[in-house]
PDB file of N, CA and C in Angstrom:
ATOM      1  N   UNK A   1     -20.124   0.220  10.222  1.00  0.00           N
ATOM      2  CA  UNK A   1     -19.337  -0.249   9.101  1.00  0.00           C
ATOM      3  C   UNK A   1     -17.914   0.289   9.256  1.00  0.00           C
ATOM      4  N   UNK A   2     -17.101  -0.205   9.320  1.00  0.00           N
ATOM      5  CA  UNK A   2     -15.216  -0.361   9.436  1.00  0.00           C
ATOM      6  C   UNK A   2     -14.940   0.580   8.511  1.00  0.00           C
ATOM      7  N   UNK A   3     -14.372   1.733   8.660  1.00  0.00           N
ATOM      8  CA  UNK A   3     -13.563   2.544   7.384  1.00  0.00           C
ATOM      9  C   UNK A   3     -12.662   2.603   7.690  1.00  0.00           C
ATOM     10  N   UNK A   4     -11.316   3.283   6.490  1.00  0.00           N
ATOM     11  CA  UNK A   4     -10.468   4.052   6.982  1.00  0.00           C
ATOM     12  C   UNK A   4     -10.107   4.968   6.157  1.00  0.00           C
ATOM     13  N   UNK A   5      -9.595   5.885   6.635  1.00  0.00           N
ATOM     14  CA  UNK A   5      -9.867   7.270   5.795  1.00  0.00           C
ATOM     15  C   UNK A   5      -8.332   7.702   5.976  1.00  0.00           C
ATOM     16  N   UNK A   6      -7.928   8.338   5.344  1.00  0.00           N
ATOM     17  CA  UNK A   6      -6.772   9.160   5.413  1.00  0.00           C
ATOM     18  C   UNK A   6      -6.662  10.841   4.506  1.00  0.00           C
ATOM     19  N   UNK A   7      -6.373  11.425   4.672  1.00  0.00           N
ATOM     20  CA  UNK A   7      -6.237  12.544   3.677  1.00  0.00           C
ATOM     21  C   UNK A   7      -7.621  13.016   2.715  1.00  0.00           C
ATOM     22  N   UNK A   8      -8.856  12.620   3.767  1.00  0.00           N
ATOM     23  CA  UNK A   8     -10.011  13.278   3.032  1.00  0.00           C
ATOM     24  C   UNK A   8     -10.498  11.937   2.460  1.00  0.00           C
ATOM     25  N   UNK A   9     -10.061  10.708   2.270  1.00  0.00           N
ATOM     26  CA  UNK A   9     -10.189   9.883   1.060  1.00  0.00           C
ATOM     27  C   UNK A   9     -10.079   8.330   1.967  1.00  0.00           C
ATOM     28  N   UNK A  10     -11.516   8.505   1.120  1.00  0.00           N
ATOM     29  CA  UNK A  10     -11.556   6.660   2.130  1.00  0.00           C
ATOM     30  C   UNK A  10     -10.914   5.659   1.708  1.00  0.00           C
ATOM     31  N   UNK A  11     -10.154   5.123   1.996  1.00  0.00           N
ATOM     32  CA  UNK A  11      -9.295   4.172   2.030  1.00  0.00           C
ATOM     33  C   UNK A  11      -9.895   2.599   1.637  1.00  0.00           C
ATOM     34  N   UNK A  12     -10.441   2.267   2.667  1.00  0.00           N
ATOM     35  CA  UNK A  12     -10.856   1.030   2.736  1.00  0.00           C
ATOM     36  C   UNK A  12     -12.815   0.911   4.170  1.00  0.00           C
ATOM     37  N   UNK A  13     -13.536   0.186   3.505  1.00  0.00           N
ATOM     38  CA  UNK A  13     -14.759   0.416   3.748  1.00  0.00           C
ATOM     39  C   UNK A  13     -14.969  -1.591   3.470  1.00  0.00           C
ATOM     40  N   UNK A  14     -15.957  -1.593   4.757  1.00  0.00           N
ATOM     41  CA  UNK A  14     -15.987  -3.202   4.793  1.00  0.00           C
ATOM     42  C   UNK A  14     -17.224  -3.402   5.837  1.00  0.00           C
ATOM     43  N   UNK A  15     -18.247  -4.338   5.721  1.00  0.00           N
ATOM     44  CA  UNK A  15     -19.191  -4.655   6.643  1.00  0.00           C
ATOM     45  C   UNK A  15     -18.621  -4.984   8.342  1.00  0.00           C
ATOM     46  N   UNK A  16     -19.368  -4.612   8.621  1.00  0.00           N
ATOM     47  CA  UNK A  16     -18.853  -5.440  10.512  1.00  0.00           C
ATOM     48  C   UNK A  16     -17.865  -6.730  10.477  1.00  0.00           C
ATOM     49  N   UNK A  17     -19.148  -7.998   9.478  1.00  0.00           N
ATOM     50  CA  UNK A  17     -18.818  -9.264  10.034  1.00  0.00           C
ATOM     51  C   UNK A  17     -17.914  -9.496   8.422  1.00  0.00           C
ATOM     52  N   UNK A  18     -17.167  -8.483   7.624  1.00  0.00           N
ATOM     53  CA  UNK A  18     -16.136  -9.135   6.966  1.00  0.00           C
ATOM     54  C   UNK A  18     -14.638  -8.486   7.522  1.00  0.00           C
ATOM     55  N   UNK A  19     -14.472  -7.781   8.527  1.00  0.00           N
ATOM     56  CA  UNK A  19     -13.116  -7.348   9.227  1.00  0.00           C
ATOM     57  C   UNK A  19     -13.221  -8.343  10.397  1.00  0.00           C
ATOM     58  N   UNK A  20     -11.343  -8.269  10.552  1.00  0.00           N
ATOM     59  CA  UNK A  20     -10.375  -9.181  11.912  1.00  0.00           C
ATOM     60  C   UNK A  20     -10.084  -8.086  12.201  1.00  0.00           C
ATOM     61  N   UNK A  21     -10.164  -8.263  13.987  1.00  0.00           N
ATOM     62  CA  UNK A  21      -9.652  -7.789  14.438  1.00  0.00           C
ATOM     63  C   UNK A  21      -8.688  -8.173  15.293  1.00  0.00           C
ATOM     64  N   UNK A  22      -7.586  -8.230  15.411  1.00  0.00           N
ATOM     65  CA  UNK A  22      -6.221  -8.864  15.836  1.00  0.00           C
ATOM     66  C   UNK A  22      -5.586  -7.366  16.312  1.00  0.00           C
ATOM     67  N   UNK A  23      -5.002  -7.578  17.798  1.00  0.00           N
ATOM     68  CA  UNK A  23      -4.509  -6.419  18.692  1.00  0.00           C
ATOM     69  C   UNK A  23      -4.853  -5.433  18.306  1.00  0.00           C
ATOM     70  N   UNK A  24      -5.959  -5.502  18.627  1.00  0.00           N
ATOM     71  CA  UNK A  24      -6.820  -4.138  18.399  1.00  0.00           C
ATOM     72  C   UNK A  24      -6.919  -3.381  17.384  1.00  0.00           C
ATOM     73  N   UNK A  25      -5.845  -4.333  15.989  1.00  0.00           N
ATOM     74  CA  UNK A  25      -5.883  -3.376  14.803  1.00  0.00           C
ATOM     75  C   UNK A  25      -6.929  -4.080  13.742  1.00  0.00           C
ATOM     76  N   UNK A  26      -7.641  -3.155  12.868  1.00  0.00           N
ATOM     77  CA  UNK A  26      -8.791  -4.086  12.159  1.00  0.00           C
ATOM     78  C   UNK A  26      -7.975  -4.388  11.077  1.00  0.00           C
ATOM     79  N   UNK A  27      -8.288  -5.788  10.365  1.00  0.00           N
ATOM     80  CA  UNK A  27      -7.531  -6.119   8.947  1.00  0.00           C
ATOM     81  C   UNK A  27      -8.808  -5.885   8.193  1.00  0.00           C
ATOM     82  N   UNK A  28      -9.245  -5.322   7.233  1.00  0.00           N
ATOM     83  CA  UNK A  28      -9.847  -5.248   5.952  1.00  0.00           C
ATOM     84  C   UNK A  28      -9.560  -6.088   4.982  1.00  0.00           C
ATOM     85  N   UNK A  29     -10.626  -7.137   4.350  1.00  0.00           N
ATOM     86  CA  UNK A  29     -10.093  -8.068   3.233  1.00  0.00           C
ATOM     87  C   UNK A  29      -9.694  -6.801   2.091  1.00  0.00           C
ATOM     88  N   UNK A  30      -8.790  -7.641   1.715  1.00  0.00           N
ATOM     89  CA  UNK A  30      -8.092  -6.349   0.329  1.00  0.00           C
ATOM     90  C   UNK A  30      -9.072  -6.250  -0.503  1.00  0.00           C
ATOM     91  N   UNK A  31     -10.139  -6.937  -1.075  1.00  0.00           N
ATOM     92  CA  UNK A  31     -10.791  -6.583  -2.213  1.00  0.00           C
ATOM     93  C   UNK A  31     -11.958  -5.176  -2.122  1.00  0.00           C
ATOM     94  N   UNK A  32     -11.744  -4.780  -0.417  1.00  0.00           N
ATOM     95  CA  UNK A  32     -12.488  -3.662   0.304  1.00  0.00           C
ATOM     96  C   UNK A  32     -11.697  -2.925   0.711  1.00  0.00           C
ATOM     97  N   UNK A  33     -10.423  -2.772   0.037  1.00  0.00           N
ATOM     98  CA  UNK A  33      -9.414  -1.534   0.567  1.00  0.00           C
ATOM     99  C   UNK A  33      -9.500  -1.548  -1.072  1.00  0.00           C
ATOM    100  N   UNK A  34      -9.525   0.317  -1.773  1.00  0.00           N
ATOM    101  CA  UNK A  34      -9.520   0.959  -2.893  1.00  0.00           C
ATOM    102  C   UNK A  34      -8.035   0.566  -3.487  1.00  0.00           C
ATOM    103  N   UNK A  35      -7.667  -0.317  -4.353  1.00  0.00           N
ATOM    104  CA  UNK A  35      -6.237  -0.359  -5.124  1.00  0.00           C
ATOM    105  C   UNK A  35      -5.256   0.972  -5.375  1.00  0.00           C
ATOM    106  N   UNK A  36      -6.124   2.334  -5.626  1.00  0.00           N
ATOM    107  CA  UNK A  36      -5.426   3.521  -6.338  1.00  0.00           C
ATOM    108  C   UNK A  36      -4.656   4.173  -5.460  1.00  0.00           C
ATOM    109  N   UNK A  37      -5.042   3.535  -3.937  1.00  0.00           N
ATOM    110  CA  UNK A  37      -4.340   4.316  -2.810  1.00  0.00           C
ATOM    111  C   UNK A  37      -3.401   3.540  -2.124  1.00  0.00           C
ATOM    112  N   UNK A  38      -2.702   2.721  -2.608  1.00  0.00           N
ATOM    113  CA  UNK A  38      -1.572   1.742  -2.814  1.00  0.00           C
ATOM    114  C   UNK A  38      -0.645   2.384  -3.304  1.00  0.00           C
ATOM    115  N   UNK A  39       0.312   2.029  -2.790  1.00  0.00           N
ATOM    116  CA  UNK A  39       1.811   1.773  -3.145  1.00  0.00           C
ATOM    117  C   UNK A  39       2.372   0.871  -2.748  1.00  0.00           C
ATOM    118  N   UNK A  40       2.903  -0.005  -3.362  1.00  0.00           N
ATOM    119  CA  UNK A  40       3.936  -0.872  -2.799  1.00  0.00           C
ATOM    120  C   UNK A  40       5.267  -0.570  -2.191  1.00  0.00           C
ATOM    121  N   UNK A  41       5.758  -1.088  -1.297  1.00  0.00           N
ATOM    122  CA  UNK A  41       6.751  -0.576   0.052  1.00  0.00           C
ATOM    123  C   UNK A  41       7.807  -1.224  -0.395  1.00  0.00           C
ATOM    124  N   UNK A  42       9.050  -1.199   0.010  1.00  0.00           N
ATOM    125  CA  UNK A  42       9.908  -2.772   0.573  1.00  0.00           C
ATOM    126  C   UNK A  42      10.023  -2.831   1.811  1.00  0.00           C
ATOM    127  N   UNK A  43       9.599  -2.441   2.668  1.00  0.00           N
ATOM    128  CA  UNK A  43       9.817  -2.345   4.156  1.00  0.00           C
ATOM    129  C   UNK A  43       8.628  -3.778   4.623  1.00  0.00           C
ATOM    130  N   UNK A  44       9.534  -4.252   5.576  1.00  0.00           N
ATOM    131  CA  UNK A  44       9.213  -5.411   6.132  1.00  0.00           C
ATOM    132  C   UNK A  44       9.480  -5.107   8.145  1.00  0.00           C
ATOM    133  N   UNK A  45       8.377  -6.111   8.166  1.00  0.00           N
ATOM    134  CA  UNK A  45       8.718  -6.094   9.904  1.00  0.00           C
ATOM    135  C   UNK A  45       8.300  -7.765   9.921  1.00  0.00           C
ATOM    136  N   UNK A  46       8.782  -8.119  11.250  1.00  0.00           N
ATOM    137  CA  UNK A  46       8.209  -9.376  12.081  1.00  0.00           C
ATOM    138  C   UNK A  46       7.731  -9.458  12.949  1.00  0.00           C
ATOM    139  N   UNK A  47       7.016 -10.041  13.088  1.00  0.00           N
ATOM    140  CA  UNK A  47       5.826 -10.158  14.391  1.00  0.00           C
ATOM    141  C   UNK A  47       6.383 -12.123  15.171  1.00  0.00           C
ATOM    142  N   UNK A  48       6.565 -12.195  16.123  1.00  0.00           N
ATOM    143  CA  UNK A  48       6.971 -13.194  16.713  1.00  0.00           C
ATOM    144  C   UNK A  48       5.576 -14.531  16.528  1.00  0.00           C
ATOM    145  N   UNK A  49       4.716 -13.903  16.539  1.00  0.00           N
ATOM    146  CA  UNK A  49       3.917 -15.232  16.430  1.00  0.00           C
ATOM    147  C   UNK A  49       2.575 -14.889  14.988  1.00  0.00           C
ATOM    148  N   UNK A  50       2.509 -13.668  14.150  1.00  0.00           N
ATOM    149  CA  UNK A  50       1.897 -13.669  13.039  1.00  0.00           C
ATOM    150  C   UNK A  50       3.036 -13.827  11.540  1.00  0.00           C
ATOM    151  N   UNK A  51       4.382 -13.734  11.777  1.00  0.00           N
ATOM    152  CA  UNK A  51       5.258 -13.819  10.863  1.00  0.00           C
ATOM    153  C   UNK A  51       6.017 -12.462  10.217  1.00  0.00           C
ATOM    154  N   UNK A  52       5.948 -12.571   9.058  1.00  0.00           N
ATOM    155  CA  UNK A  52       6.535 -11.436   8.457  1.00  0.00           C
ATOM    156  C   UNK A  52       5.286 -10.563   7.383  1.00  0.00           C
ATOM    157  N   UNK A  53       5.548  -9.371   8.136  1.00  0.00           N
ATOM    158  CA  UNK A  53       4.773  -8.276   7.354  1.00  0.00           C
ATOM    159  C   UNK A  53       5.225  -7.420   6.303  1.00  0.00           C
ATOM    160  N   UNK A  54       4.543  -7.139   5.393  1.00  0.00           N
ATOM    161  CA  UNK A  54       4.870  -6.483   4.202  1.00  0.00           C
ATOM    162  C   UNK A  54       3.883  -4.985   4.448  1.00  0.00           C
ATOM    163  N   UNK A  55       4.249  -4.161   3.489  1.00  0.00           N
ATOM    164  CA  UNK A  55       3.814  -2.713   3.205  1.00  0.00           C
ATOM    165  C   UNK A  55       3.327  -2.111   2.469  1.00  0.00           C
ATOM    166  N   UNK A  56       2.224  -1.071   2.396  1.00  0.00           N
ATOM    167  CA  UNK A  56       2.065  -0.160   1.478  1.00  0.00           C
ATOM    168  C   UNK A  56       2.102   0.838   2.395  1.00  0.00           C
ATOM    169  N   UNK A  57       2.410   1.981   1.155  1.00  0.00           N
ATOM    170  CA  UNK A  57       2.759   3.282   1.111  1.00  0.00           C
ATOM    171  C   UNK A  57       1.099   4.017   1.093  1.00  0.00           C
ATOM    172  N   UNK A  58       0.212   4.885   1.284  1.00  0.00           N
ATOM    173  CA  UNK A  58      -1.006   4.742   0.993  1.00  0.00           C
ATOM    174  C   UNK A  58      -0.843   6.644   0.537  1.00  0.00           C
ATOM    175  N   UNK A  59      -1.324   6.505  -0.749  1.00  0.00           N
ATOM    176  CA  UNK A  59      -0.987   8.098  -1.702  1.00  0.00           C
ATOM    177  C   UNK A  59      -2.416   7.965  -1.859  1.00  0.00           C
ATOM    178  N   UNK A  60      -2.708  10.038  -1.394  1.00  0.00           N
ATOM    179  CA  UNK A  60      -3.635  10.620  -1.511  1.00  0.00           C
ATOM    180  C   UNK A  60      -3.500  12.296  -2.320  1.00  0.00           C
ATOM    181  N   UNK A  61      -3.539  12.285  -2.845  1.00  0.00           N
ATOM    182  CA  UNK A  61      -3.704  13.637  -3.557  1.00  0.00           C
ATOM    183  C   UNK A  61      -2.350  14.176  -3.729  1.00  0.00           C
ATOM    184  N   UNK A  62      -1.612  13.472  -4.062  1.00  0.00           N
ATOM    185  CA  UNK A  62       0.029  13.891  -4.201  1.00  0.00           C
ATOM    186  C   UNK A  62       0.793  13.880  -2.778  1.00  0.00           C
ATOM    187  N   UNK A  63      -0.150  13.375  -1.808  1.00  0.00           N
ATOM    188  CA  UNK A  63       0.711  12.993  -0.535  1.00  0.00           C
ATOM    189  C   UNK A  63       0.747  11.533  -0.012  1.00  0.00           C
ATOM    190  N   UNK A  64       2.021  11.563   0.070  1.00  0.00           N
ATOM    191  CA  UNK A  64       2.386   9.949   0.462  1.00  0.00           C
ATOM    192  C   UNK A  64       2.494   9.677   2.101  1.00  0.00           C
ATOM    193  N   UNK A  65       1.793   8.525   2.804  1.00  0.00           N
ATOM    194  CA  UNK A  65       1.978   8.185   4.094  1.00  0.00           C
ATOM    195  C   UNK A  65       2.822   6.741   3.810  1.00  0.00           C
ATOM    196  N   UNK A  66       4.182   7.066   4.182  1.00  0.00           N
ATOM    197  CA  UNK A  66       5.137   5.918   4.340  1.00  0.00           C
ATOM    198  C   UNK A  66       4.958   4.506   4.994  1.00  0.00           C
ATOM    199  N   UNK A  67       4.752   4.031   4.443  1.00  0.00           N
ATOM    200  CA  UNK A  67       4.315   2.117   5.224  1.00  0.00           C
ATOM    201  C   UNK A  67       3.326   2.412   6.026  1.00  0.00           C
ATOM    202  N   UNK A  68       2.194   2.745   5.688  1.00  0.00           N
ATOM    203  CA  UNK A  68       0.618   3.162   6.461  1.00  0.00           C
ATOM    204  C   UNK A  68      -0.218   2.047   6.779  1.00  0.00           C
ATOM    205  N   UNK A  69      -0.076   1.319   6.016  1.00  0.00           N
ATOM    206  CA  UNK A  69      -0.816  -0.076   5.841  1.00  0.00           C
ATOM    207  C   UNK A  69       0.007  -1.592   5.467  1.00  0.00           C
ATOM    208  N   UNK A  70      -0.542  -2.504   6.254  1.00  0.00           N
ATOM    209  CA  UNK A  70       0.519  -3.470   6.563  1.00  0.00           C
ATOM    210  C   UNK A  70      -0.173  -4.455   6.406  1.00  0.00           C
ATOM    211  N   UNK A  71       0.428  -5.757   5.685  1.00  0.00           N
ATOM    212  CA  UNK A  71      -0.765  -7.343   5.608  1.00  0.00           C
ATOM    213  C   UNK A  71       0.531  -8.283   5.673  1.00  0.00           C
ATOM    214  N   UNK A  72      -0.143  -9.723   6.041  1.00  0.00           N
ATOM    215  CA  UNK A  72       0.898 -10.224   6.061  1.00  0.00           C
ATOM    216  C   UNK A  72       0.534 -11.446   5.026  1.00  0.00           C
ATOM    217  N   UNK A  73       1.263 -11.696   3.971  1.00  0.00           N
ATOM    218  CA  UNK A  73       1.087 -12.728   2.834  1.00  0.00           C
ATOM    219  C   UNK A  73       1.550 -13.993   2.626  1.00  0.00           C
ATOM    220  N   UNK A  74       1.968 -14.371   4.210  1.00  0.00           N
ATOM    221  CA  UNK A  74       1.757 -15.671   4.347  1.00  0.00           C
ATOM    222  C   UNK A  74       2.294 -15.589   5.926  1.00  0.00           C
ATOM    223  N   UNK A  75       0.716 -15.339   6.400  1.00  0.00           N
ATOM    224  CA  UNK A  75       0.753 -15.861   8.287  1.00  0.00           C
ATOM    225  C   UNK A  75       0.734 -17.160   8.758  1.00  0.00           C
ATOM    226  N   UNK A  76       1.183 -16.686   9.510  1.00  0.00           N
ATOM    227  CA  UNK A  76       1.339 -18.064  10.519  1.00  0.00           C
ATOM    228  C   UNK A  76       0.009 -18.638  10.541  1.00  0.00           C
ATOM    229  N   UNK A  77       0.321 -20.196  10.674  1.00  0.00           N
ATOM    230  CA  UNK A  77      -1.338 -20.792  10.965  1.00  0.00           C
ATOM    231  C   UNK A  77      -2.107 -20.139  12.302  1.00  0.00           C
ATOM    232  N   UNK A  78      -1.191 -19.889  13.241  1.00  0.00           N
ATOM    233  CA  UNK A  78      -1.984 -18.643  14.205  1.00  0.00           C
ATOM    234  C   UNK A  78      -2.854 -17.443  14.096  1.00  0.00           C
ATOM    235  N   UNK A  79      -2.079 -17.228  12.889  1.00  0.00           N
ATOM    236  CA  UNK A  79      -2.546 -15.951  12.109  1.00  0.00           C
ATOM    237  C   UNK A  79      -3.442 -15.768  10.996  1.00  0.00           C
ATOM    238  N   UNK A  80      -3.789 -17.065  10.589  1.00  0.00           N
ATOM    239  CA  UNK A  80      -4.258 -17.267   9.181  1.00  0.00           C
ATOM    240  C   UNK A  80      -5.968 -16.266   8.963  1.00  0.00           C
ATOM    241  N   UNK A  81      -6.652 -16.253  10.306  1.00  0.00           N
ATOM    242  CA  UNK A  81      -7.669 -15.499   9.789  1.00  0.00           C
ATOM    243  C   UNK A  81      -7.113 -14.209   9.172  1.00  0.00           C
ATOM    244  N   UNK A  82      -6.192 -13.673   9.377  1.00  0.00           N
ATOM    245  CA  UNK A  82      -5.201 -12.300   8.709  1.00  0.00           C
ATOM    246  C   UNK A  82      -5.184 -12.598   7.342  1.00  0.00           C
ATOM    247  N   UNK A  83      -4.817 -13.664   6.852  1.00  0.00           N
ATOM    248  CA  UNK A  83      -4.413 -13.639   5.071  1.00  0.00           C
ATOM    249  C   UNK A  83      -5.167 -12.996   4.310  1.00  0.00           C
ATOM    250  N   UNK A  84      -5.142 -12.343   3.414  1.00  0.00           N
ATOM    251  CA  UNK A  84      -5.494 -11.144   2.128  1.00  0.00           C
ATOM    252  C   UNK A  84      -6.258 -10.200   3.116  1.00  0.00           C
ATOM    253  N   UNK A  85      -5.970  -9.950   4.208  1.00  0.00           N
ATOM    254  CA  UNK A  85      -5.989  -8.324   4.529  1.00  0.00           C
ATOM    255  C   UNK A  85      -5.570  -7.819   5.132  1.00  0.00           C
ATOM    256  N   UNK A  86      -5.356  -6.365   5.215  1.00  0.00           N
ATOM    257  CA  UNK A  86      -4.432  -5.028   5.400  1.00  0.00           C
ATOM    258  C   UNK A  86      -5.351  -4.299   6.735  1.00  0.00           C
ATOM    259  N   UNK A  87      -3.959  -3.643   6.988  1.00  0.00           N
ATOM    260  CA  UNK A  87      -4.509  -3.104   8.438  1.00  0.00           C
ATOM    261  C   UNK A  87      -4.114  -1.399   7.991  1.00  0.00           C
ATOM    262  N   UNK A  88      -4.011  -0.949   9.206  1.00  0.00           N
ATOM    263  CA  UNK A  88      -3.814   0.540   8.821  1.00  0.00           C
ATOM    264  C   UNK A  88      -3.108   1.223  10.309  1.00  0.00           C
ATOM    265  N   UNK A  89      -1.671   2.006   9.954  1.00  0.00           N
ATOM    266  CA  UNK A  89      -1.845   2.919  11.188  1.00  0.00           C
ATOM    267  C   UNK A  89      -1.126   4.136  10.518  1.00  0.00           C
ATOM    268  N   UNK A  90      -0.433   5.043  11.518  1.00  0.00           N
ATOM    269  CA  UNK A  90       0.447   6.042  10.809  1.00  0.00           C
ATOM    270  C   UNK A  90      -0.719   7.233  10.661  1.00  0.00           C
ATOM    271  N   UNK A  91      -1.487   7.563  11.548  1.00  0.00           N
ATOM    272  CA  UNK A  91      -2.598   8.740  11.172  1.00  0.00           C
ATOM    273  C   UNK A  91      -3.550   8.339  10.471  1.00  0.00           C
ATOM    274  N   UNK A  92      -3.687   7.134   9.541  1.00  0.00           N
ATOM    275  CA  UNK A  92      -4.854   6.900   8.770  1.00  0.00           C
ATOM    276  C   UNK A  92      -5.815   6.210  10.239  1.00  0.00           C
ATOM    277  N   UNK A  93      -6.748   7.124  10.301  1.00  0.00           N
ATOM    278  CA  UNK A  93      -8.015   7.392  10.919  1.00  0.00           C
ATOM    279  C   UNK A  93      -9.005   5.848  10.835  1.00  0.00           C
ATOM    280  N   UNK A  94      -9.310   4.737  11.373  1.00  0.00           N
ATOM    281  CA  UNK A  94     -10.000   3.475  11.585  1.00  0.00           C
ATOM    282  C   UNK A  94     -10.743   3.345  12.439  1.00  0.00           C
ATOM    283  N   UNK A  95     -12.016   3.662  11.891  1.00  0.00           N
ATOM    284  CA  UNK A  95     -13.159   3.622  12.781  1.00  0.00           C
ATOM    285  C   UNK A  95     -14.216   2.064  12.590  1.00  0.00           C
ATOM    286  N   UNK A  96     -14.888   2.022  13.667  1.00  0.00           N
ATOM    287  CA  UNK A  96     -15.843   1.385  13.482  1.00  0.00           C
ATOM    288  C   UNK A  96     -17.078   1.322  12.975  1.00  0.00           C
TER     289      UNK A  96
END
């Protein structure tokens, strides 16, 4: 089962066959990543063929990991198995 953990505190938790995995990073549908460990970002990146990515901030116990987790909210039709879920890097720990 797909977790991801950061700061002691699981993040996001999802069956095998409901995570993408796209360049090797897993997307988690959002309704299986915990809301309380959100923050919303403004930091944006682009990806040449999934589009433009958006951010959260992911707060654990009064510590913040800066743009930790990344989804993109309107991918490319290339990309579309990606829509409503979040990936994870920045030290937050993603196992299988």
């Amino acid at each position: 089962m797909p977790k991801a953990v950061w700061n002691g505190a699981v993040i996001a938790e999802a069956a095998d066959n409901e995570v993408e995995i796209v360049e090797h990073n897993v997307y988690f549908p959002l309704e299986r990543v915990k809301p309380e460990y959100l923050q919303d970002s403004s930091h944006t990146t682009m990806c040449p063929w999934k589009g433009v990515a958006s951010y959260y901030d992911v707060a654990v116990d009064g510590k913040v990991n800066k743009n930790a987790a990344w989804y993109y909210p309107t991918p490319s039709e290339a990309a579309k198995a990606i829509k409503g879920r979040v990936a994870f890097w920045h030290g937050v720990e993603v196992s299988l």
